[in-house]
N, C-alpha and C. Protein backbone atom coordinates (compact mmCIF):
# COMPACT_ATOMS: atom_id res chain seq x y z
N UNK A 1 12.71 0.28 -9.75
CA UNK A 1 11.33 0.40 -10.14
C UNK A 1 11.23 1.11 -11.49
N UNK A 2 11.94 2.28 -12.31
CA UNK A 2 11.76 3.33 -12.79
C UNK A 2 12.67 1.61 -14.18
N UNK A 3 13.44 0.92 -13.86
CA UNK A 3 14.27 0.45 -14.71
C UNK A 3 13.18 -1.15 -15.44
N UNK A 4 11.99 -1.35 -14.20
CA UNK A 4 10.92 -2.39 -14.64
C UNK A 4 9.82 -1.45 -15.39
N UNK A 5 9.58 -0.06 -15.23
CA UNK A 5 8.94 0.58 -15.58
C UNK A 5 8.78 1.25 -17.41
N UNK A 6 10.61 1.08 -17.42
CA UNK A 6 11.02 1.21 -19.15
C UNK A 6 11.14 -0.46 -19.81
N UNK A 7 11.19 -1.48 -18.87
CA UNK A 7 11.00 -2.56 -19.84
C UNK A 7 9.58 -2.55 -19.54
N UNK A 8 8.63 -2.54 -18.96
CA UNK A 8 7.16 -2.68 -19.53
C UNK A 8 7.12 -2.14 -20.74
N UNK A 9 8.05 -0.73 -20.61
CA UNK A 9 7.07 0.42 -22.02
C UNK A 9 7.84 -0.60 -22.88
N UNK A 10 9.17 -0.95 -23.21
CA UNK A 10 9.56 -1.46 -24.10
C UNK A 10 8.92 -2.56 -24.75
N UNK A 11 8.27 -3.40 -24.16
CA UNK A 11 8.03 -4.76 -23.99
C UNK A 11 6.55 -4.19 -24.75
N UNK A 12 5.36 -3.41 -24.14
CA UNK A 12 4.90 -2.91 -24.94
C UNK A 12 4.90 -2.33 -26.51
N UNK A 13 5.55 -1.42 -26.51
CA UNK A 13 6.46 -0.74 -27.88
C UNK A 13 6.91 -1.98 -28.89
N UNK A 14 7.66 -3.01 -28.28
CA UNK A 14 7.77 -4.22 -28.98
C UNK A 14 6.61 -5.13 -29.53
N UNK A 15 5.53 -4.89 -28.93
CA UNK A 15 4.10 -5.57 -29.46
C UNK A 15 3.57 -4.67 -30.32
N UNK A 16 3.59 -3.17 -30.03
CA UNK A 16 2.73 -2.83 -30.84
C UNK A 16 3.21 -2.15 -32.54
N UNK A 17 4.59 -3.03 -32.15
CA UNK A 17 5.62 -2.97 -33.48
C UNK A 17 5.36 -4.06 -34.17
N UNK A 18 5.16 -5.32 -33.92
CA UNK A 18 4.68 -6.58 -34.06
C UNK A 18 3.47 -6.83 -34.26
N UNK A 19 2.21 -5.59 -33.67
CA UNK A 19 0.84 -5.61 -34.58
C UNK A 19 1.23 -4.97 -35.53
N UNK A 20 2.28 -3.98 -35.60
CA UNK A 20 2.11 -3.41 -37.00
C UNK A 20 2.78 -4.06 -38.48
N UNK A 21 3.62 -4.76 -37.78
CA UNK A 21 4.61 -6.02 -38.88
C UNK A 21 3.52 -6.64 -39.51
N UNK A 22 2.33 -7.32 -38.85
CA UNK A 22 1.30 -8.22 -39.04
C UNK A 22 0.57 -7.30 -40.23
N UNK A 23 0.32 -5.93 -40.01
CA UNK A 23 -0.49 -4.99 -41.18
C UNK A 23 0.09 -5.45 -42.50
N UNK A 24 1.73 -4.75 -42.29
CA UNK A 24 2.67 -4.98 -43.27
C UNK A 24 2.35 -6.21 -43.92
N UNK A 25 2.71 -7.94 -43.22
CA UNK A 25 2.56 -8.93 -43.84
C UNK A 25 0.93 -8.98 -44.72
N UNK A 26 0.21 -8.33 -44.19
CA UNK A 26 -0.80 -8.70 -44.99
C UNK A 26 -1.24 -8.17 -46.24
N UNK A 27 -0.36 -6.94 -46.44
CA UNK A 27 -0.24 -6.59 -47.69
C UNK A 27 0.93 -6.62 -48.54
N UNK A 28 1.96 -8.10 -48.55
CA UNK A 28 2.72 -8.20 -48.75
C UNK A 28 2.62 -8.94 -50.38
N UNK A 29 3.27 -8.97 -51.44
CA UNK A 29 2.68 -9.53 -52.78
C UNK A 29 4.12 -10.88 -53.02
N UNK A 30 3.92 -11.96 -53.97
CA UNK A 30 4.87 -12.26 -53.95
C UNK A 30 5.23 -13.76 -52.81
N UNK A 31 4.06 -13.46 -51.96
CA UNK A 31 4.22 -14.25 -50.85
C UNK A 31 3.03 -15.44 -51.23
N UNK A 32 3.36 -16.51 -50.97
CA UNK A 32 2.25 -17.59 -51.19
C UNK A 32 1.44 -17.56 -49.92
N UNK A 33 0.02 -17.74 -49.83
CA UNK A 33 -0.98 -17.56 -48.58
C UNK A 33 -0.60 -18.45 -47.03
N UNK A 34 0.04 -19.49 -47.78
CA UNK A 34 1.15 -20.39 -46.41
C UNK A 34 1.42 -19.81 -45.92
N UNK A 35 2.84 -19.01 -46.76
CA UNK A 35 3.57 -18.52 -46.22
C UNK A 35 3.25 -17.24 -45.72
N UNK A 36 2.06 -16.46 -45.76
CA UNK A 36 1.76 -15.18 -45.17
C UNK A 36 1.43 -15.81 -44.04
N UNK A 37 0.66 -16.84 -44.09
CA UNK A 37 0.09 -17.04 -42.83
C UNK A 37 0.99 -17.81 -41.81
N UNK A 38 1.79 -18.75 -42.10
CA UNK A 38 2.96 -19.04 -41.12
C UNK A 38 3.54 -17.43 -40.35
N UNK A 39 3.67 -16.46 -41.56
CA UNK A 39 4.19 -15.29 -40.75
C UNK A 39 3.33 -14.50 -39.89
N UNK A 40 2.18 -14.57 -39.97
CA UNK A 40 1.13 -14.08 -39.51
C UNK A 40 1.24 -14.97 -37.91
N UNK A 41 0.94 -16.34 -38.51
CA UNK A 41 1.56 -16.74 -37.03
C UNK A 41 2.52 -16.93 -36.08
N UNK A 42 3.62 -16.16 -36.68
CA UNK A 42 4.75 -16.39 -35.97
C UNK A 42 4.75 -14.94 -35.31
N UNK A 43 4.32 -14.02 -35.87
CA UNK A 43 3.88 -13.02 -35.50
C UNK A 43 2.89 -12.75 -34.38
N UNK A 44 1.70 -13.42 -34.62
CA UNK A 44 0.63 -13.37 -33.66
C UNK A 44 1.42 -14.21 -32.12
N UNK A 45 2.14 -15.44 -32.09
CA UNK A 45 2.62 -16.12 -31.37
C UNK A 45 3.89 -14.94 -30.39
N UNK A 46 4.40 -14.06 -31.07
CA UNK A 46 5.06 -12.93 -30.47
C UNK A 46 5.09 -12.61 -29.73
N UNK A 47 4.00 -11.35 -30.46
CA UNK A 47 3.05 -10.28 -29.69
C UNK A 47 2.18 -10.88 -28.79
N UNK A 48 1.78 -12.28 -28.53
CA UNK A 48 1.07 -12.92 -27.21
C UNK A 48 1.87 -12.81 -26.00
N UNK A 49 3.02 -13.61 -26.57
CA UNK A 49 4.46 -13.96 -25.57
C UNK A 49 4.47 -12.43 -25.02
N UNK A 50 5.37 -11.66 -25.54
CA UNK A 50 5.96 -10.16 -25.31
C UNK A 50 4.66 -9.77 -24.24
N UNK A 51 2.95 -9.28 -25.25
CA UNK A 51 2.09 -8.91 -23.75
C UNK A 51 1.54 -9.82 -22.83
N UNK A 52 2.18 -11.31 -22.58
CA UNK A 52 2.11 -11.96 -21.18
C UNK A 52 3.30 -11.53 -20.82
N UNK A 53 4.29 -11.44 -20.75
CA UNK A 53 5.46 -11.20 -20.49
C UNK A 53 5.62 -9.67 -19.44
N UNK A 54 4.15 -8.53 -20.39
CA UNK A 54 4.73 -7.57 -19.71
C UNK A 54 3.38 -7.23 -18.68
N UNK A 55 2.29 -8.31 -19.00
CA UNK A 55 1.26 -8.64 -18.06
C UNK A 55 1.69 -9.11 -16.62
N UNK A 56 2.61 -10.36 -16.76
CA UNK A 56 2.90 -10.67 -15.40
C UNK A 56 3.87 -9.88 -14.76
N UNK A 57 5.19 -8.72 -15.56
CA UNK A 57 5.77 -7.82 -15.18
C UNK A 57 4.81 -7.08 -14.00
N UNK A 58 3.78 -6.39 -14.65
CA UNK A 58 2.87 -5.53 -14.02
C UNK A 58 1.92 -6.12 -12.82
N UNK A 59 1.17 -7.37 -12.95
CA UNK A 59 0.99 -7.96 -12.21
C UNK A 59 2.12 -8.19 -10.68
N UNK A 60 3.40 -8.70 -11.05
CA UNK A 60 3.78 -8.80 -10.38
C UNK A 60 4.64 -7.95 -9.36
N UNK A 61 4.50 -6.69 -9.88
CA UNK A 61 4.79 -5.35 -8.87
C UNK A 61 3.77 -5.06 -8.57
N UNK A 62 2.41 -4.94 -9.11
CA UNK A 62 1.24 -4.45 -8.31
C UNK A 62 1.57 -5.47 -6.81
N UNK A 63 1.42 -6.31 -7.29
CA UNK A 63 1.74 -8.11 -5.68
C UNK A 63 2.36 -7.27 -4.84
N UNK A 64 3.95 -7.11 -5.59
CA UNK A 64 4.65 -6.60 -4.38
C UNK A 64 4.24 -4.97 -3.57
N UNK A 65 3.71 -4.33 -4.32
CA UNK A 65 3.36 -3.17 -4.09
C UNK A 65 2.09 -3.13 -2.64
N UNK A 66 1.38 -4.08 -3.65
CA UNK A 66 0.08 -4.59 -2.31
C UNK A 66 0.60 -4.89 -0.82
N UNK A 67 1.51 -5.70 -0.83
CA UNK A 67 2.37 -6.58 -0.04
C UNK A 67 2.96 -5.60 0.69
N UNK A 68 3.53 -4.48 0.49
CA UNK A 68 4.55 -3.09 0.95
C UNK A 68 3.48 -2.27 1.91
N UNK A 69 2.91 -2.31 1.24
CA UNK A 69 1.70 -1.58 1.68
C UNK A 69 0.79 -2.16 2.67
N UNK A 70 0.48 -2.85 2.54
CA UNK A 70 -0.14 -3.89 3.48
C UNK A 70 0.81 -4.57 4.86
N UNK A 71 2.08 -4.74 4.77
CA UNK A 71 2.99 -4.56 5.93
C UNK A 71 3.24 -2.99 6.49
N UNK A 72 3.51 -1.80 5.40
CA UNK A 72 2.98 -0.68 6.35
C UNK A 72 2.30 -0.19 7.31
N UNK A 73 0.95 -0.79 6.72
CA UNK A 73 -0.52 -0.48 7.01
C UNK A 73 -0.69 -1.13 8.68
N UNK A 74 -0.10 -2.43 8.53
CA UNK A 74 -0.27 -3.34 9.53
C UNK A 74 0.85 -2.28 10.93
N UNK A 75 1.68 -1.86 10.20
CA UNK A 75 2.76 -1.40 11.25
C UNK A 75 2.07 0.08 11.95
N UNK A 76 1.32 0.60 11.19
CA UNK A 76 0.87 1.86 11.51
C UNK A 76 -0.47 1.94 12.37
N UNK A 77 -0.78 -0.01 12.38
CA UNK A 77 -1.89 0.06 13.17
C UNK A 77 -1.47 -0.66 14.54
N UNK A 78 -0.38 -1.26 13.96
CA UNK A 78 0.36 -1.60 15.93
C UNK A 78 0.92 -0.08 16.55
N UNK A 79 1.36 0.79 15.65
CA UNK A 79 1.93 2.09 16.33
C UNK A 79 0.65 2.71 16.98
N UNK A 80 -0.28 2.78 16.41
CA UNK A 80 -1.49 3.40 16.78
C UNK A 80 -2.07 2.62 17.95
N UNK A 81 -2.28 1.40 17.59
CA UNK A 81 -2.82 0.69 18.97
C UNK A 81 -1.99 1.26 20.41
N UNK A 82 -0.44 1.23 20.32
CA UNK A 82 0.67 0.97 21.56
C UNK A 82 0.30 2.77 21.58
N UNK A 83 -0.05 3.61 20.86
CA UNK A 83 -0.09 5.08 20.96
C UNK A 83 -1.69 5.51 22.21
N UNK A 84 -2.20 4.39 21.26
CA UNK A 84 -3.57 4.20 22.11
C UNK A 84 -3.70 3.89 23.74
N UNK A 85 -2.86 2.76 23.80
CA UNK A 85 -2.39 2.04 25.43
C UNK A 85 -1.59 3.03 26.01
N UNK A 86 -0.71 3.64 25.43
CA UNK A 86 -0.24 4.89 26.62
C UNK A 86 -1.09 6.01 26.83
N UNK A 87 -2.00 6.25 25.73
CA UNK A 87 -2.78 7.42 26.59
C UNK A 87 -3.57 6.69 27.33
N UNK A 88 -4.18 5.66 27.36
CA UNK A 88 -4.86 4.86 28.37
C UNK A 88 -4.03 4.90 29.80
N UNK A 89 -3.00 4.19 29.49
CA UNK A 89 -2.48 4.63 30.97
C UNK A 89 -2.31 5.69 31.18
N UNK A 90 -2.05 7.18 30.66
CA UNK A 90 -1.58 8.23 31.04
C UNK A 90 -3.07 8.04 32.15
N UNK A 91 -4.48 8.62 31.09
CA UNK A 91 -5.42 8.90 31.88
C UNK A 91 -5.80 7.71 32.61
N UNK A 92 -5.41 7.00 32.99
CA UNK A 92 -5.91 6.71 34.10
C UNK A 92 -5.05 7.01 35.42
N UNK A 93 -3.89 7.06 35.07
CA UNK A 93 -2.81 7.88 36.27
C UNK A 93 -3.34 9.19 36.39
N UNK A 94 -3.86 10.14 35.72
CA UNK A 94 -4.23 11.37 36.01
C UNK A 94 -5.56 11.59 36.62
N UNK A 95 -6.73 9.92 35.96
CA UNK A 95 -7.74 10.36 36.99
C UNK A 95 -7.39 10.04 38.41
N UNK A 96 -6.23 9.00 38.79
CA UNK A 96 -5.91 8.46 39.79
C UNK A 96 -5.40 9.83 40.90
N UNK A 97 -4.53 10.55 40.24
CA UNK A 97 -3.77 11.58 40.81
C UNK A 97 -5.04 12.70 41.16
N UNK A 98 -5.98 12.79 40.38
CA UNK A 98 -7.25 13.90 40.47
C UNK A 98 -7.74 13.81 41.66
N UNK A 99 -8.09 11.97 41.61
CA UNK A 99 -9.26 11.71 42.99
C UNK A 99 -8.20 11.56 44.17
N UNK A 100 -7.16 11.70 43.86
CA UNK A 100 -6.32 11.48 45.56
C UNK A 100 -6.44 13.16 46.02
N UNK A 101 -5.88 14.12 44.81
CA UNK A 101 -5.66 15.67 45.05
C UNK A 101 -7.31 16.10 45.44
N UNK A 102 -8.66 15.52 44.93
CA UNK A 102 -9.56 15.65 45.30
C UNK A 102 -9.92 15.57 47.25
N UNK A 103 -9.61 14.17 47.04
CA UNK A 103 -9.37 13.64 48.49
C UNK A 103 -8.85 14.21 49.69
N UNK A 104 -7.43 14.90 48.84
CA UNK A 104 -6.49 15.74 50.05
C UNK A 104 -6.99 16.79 50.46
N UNK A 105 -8.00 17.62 49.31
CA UNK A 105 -8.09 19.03 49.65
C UNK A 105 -9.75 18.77 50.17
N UNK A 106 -10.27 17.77 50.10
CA UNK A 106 -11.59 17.40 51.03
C UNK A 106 -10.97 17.40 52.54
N UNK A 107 -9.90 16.66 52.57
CA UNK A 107 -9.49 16.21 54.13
C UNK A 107 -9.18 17.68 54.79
N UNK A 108 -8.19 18.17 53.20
CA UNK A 108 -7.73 19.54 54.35
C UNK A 108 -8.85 20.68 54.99
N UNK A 109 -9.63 20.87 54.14
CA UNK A 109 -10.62 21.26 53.79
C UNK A 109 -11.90 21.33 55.74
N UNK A 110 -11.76 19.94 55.51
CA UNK A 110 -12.44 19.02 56.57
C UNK A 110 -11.63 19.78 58.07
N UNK A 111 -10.72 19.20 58.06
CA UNK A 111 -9.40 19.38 59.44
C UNK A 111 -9.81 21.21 59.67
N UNK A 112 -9.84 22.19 58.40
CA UNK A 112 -9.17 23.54 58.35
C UNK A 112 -10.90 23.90 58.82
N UNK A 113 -12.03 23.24 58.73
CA UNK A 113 -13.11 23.62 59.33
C UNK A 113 -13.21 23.44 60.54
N UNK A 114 -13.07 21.87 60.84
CA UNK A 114 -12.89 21.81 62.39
C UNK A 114 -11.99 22.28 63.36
N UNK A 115 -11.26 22.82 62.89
CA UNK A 115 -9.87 23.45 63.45
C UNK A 115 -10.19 24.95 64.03
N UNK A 116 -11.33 25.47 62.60
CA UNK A 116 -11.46 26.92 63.08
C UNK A 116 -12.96 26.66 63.98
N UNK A 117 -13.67 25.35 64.27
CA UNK A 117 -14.46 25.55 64.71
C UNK A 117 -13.99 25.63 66.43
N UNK A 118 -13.09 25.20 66.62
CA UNK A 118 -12.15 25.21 67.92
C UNK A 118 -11.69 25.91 68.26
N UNK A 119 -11.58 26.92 67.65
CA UNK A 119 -10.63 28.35 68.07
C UNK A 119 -11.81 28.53 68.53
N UNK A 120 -13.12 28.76 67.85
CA UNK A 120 -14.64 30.31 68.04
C UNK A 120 -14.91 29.57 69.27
């Protein structure tokens, strides 16, 4: 990443060496207006190439970057969902276990009344 990151700057740096060639040519003496301007366009034709060049560079790691991220994203929401379904089952095993321990200590509860009503 750090090695697509110095050919952008380069690739950059290389254009904006190539707008400045273009300054140069235009104050160049000696030169017939053709021929400034053939250089002018060979110049301008460059510096197009070089910043598409470091357009679709950038473009095309943002893509992959999106793409990285977006399979993360997706993974962190199946972890979360399956994180979700076990506490679902936990609580419902614990309300399950509540209303039985509810149940038992009603029954015992029940038995340990009628029991002492049998002794009196």
């Amino acid at each position: 990443m750090v090695g697509n990151h110095i050919q952008t700057i380069s690739l950059l740096g290389r254009a904006a060496k190539l707008r400045d060639q273009q300054v140069e040519v235009d104050s160049l003496k000696g030169y017939s207006k053709q021929e400034i301007s053939e250089l002018k366009e060979q110049m301008q034709n460059s510096y197009e190439d070089q910043l598409k060049r470091a357009t679709e560079m950038v473009e095309s790691r943002l893509e992959q970057r999106l793409a990285e991220e977006q399979t993360a994203r997706l993974k962190a929401e199946e972890a979360a969902q399956l994180a979700q379904g076990k506490s679902n089952d936990e609580i419902c095993k614990l309300r399950k276990d509540l209303e039985s321990a509810q149940r038992e200590t009603a029954e015992l509860r029940e038995e340990y009344e009628n029991s002492w009503c049998a002794i009196l």
